[in-house]
PDB file of N, CA and C in Angstrom:
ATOM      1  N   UNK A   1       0.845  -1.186   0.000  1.00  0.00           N
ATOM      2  CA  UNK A   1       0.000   0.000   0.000  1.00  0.00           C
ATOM      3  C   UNK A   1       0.889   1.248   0.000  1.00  0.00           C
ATOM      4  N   UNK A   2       0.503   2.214  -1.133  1.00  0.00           N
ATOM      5  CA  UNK A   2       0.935   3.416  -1.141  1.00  0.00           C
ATOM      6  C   UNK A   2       0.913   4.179  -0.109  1.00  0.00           C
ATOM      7  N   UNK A   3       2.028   5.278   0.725  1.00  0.00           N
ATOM      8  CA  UNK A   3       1.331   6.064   1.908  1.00  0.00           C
ATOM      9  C   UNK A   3       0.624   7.497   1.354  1.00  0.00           C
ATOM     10  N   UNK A   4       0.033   7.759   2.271  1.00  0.00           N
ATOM     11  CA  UNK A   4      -1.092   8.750   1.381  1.00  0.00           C
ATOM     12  C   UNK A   4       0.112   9.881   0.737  1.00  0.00           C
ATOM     13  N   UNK A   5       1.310  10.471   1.171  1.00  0.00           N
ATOM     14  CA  UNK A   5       2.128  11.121   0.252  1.00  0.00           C
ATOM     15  C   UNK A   5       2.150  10.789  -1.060  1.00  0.00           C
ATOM     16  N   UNK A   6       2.597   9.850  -1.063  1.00  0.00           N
ATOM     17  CA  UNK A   6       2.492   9.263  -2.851  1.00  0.00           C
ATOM     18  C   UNK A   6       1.428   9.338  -3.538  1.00  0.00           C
ATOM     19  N   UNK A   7       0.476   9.195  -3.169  1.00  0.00           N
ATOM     20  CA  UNK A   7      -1.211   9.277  -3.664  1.00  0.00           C
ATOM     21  C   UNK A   7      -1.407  10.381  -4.014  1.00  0.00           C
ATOM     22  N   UNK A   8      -0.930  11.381  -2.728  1.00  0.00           N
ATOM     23  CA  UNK A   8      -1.231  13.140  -3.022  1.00  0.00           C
ATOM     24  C   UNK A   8       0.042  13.572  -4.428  1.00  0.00           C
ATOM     25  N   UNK A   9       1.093  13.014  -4.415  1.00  0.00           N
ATOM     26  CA  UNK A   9       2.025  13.235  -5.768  1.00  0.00           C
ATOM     27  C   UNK A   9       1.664  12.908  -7.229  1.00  0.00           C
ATOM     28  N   UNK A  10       0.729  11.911  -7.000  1.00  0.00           N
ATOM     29  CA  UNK A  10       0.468  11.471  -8.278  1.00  0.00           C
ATOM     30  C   UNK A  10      -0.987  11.830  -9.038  1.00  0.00           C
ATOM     31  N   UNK A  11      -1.267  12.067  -7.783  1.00  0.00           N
ATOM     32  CA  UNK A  11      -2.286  13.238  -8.203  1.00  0.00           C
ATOM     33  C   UNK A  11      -2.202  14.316  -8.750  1.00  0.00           C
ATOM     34  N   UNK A  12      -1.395  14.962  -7.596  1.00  0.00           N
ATOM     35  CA  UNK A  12      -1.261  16.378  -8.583  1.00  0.00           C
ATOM     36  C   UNK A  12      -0.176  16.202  -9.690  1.00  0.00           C
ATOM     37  N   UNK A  13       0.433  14.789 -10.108  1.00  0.00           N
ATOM     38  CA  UNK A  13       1.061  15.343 -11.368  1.00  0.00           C
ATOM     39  C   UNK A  13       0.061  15.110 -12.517  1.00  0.00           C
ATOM     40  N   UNK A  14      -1.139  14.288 -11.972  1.00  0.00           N
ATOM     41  CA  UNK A  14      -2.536  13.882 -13.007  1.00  0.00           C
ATOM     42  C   UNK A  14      -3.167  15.388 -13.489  1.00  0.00           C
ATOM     43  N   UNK A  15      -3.001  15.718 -12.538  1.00  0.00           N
ATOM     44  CA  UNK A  15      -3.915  17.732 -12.896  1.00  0.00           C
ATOM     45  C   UNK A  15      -2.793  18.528 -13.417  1.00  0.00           C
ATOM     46  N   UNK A  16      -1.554  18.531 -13.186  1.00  0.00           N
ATOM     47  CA  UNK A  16      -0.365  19.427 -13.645  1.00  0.00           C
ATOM     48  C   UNK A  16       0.647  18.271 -14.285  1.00  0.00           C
ATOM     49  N   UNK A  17       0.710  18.139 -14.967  1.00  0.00           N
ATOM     50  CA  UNK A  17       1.515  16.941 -15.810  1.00  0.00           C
ATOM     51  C   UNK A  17       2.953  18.053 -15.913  1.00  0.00           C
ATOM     52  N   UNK A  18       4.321  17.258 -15.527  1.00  0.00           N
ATOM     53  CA  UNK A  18       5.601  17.934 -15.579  1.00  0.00           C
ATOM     54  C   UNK A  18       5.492  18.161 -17.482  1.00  0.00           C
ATOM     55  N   UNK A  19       6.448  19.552 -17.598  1.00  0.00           N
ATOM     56  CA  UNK A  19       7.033  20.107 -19.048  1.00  0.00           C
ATOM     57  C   UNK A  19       7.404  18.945 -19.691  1.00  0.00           C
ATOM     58  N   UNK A  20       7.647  18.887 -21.137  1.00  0.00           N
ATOM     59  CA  UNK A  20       8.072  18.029 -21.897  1.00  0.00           C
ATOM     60  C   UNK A  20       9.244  18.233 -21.585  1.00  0.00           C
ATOM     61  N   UNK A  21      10.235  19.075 -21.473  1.00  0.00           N
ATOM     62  CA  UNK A  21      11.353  19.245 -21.032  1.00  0.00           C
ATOM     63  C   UNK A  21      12.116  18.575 -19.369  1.00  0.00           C
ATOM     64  N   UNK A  22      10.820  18.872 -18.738  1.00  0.00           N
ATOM     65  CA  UNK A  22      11.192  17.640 -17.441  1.00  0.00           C
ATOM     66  C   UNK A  22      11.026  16.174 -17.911  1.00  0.00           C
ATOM     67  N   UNK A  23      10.154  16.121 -18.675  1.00  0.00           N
ATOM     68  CA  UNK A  23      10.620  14.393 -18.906  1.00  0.00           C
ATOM     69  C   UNK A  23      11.395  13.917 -19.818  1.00  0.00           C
ATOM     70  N   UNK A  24      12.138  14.675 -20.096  1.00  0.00           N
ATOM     71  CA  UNK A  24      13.320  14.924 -21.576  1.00  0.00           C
ATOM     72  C   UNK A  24      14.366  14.778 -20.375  1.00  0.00           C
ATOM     73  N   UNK A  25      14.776  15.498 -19.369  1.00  0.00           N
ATOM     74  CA  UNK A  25      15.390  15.716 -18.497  1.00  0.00           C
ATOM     75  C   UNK A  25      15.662  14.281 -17.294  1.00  0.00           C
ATOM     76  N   UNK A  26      14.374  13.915 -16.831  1.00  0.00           N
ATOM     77  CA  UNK A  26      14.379  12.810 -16.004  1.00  0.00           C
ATOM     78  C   UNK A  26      14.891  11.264 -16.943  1.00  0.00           C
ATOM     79  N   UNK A  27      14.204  11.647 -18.279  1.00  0.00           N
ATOM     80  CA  UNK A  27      14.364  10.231 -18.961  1.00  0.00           C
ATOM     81  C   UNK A  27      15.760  10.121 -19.102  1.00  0.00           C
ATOM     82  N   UNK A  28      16.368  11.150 -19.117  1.00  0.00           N
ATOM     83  CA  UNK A  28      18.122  11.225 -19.760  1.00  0.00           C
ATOM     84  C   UNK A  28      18.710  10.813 -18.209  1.00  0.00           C
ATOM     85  N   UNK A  29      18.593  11.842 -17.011  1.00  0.00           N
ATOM     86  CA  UNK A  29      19.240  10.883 -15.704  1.00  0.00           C
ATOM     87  C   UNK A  29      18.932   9.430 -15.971  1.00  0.00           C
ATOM     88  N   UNK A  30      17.708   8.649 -16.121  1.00  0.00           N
ATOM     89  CA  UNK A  30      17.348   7.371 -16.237  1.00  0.00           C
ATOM     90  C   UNK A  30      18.338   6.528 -17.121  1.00  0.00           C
ATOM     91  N   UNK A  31      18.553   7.291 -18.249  1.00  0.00           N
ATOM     92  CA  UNK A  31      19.054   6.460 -19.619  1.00  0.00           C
ATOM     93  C   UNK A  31      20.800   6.420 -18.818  1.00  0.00           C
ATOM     94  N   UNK A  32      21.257   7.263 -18.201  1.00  0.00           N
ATOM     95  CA  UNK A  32      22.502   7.719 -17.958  1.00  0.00           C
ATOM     96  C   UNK A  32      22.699   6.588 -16.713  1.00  0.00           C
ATOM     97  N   UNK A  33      21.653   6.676 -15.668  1.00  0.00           N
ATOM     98  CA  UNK A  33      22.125   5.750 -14.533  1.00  0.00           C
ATOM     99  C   UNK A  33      22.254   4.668 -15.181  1.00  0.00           C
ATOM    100  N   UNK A  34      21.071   4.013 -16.187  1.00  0.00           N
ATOM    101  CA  UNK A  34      21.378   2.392 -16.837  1.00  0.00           C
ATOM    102  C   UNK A  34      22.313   1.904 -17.842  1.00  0.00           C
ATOM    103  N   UNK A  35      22.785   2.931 -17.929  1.00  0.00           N
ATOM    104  CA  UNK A  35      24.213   2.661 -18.856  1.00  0.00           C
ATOM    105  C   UNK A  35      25.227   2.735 -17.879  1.00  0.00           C
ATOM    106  N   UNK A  36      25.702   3.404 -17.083  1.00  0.00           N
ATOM    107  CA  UNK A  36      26.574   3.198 -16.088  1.00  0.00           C
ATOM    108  C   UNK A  36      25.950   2.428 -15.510  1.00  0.00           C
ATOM    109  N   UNK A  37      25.026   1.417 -15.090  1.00  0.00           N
ATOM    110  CA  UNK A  37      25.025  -0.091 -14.370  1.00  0.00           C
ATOM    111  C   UNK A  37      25.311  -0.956 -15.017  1.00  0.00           C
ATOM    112  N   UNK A  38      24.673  -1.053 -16.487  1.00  0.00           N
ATOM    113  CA  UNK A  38      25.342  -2.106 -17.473  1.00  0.00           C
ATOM    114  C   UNK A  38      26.700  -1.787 -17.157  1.00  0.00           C
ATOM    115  N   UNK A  39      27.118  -1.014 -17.285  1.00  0.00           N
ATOM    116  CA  UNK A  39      28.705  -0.766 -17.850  1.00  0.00           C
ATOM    117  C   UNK A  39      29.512  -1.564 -17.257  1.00  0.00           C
ATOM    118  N   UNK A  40      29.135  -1.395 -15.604  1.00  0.00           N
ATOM    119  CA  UNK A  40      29.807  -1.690 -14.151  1.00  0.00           C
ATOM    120  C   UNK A  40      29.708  -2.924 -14.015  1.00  0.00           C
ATOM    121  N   UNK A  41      28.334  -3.515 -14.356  1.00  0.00           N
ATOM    122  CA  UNK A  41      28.030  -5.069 -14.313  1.00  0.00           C
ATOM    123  C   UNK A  41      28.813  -5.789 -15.267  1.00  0.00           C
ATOM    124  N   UNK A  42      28.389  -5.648 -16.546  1.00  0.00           N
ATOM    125  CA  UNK A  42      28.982  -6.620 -17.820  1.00  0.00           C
ATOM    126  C   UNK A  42      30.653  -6.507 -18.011  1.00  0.00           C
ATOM    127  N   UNK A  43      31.009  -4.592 -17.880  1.00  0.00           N
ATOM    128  CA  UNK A  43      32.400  -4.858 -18.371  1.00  0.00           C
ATOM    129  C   UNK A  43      33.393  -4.592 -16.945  1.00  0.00           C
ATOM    130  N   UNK A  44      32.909  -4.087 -16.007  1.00  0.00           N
ATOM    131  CA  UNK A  44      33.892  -4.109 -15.136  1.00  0.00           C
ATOM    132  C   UNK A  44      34.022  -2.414 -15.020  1.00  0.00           C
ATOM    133  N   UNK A  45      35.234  -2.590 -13.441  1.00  0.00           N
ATOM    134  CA  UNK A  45      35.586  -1.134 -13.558  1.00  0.00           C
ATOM    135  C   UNK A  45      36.928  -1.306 -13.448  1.00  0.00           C
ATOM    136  N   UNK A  46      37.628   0.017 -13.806  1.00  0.00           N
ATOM    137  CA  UNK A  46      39.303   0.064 -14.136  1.00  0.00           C
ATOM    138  C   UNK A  46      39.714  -0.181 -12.668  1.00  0.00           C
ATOM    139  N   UNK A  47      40.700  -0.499 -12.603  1.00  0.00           N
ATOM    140  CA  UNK A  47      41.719  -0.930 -11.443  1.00  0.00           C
ATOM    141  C   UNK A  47      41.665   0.235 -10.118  1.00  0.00           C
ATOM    142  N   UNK A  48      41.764   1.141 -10.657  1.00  0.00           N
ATOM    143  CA  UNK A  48      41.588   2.590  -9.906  1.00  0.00           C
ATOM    144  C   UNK A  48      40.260   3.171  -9.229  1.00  0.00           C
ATOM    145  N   UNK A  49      39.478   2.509  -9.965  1.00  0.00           N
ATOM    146  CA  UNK A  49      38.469   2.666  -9.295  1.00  0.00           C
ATOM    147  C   UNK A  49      37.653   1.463  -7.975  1.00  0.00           C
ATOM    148  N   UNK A  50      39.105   0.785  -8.179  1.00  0.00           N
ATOM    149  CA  UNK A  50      38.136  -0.208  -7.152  1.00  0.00           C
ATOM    150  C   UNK A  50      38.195   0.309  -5.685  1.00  0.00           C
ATOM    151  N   UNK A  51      37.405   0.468  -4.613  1.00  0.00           N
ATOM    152  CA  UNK A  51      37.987   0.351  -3.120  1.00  0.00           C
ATOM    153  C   UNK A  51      38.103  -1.031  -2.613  1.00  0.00           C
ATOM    154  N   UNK A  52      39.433  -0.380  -1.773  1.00  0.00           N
ATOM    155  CA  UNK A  52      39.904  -1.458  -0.755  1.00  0.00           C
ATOM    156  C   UNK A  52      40.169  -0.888   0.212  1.00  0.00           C
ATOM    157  N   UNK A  53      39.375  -2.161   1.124  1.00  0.00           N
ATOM    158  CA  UNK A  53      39.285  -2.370   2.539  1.00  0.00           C
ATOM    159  C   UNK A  53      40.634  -2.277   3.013  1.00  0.00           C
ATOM    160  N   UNK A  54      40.187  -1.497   4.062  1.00  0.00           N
ATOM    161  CA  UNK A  54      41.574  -0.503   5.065  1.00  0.00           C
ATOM    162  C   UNK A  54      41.334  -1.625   6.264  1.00  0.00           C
ATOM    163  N   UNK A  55      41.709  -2.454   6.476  1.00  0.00           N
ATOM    164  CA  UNK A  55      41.952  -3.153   7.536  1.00  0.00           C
ATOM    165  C   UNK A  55      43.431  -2.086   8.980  1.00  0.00           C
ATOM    166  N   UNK A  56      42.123  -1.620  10.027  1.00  0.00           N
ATOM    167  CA  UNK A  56      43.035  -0.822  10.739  1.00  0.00           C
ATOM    168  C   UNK A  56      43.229  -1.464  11.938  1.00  0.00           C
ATOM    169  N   UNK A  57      42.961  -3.248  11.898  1.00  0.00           N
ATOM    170  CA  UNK A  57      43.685  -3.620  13.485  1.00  0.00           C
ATOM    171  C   UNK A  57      42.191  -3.398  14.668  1.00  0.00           C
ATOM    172  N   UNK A  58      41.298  -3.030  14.117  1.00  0.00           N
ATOM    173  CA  UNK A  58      40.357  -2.648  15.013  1.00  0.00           C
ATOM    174  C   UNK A  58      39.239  -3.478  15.255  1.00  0.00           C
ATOM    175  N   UNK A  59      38.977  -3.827  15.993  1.00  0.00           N
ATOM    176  CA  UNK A  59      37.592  -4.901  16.236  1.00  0.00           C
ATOM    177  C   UNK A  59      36.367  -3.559  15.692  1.00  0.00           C
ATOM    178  N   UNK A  60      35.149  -4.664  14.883  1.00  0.00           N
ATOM    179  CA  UNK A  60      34.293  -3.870  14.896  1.00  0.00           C
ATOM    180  C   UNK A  60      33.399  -3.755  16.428  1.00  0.00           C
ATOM    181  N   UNK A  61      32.930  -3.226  16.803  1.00  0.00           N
ATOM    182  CA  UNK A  61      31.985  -3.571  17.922  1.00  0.00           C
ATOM    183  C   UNK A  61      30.441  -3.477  17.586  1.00  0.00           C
ATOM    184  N   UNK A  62      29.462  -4.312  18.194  1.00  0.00           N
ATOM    185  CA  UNK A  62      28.404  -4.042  17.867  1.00  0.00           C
ATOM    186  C   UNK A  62      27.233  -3.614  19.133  1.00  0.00           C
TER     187      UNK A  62
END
Protein backbone atom coordinates (compact mmCIF):
# COMPACT_ATOMS: atom_id res chain seq x y z
CA UNK A 1 0.00 0.00 0.00
CA UNK A 2 0.93 3.42 -1.14
CA UNK A 3 1.33 6.06 1.91
CA UNK A 4 -1.09 8.75 1.38
CA UNK A 5 2.13 11.12 0.25
CA UNK A 6 2.49 9.26 -2.85
CA UNK A 7 -1.21 9.28 -3.66
CA UNK A 8 -1.23 13.14 -3.02
CA UNK A 9 2.03 13.24 -5.77
CA UNK A 10 0.47 11.47 -8.28
CA UNK A 11 -2.29 13.24 -8.20
CA UNK A 12 -1.26 16.38 -8.58
CA UNK A 13 1.06 15.34 -11.37
CA UNK A 14 -2.54 13.88 -13.01
CA UNK A 15 -3.91 17.73 -12.90
CA UNK A 16 -0.37 19.43 -13.65
CA UNK A 17 1.51 16.94 -15.81
CA UNK A 18 5.60 17.93 -15.58
CA UNK A 19 7.03 20.11 -19.05
CA UNK A 20 8.07 18.03 -21.90
CA UNK A 21 11.35 19.25 -21.03
CA UNK A 22 11.19 17.64 -17.44
CA UNK A 23 10.62 14.39 -18.91
CA UNK A 24 13.32 14.92 -21.58
CA UNK A 25 15.39 15.72 -18.50
CA UNK A 26 14.38 12.81 -16.00
CA UNK A 27 14.36 10.23 -18.96
CA UNK A 28 18.12 11.22 -19.76
CA UNK A 29 19.24 10.88 -15.70
CA UNK A 30 17.35 7.37 -16.24
CA UNK A 31 19.05 6.46 -19.62
CA UNK A 32 22.50 7.72 -17.96
CA UNK A 33 22.13 5.75 -14.53
CA UNK A 34 21.38 2.39 -16.84
CA UNK A 35 24.21 2.66 -18.86
CA UNK A 36 26.57 3.20 -16.09
CA UNK A 37 25.03 -0.09 -14.37
CA UNK A 38 25.34 -2.11 -17.47
CA UNK A 39 28.70 -0.77 -17.85
CA UNK A 40 29.81 -1.69 -14.15
CA UNK A 41 28.03 -5.07 -14.31
CA UNK A 42 28.98 -6.62 -17.82
CA UNK A 43 32.40 -4.86 -18.37
CA UNK A 44 33.89 -4.11 -15.14
CA UNK A 45 35.59 -1.13 -13.56
CA UNK A 46 39.30 0.06 -14.14
CA UNK A 47 41.72 -0.93 -11.44
CA UNK A 48 41.59 2.59 -9.91
CA UNK A 49 38.47 2.67 -9.29
CA UNK A 50 38.14 -0.21 -7.15
CA UNK A 51 37.99 0.35 -3.12
CA UNK A 52 39.90 -1.46 -0.76
CA UNK A 53 39.29 -2.37 2.54
CA UNK A 54 41.57 -0.50 5.06
CA UNK A 55 41.95 -3.15 7.54
CA UNK A 56 43.04 -0.82 10.74
CA UNK A 57 43.69 -3.62 13.49
CA UNK A 58 40.36 -2.65 15.01
CA UNK A 59 37.59 -4.90 16.24
CA UNK A 60 34.29 -3.87 14.90
CA UNK A 61 31.98 -3.57 17.92
CA UNK A 62 28.40 -4.04 17.87
Amino acid sequence: MLPVHWLMRMRRWAQHPPSPARVKLVLAVVAICTALFVVERYVGLPDWMAVDRIDRGVPMVR
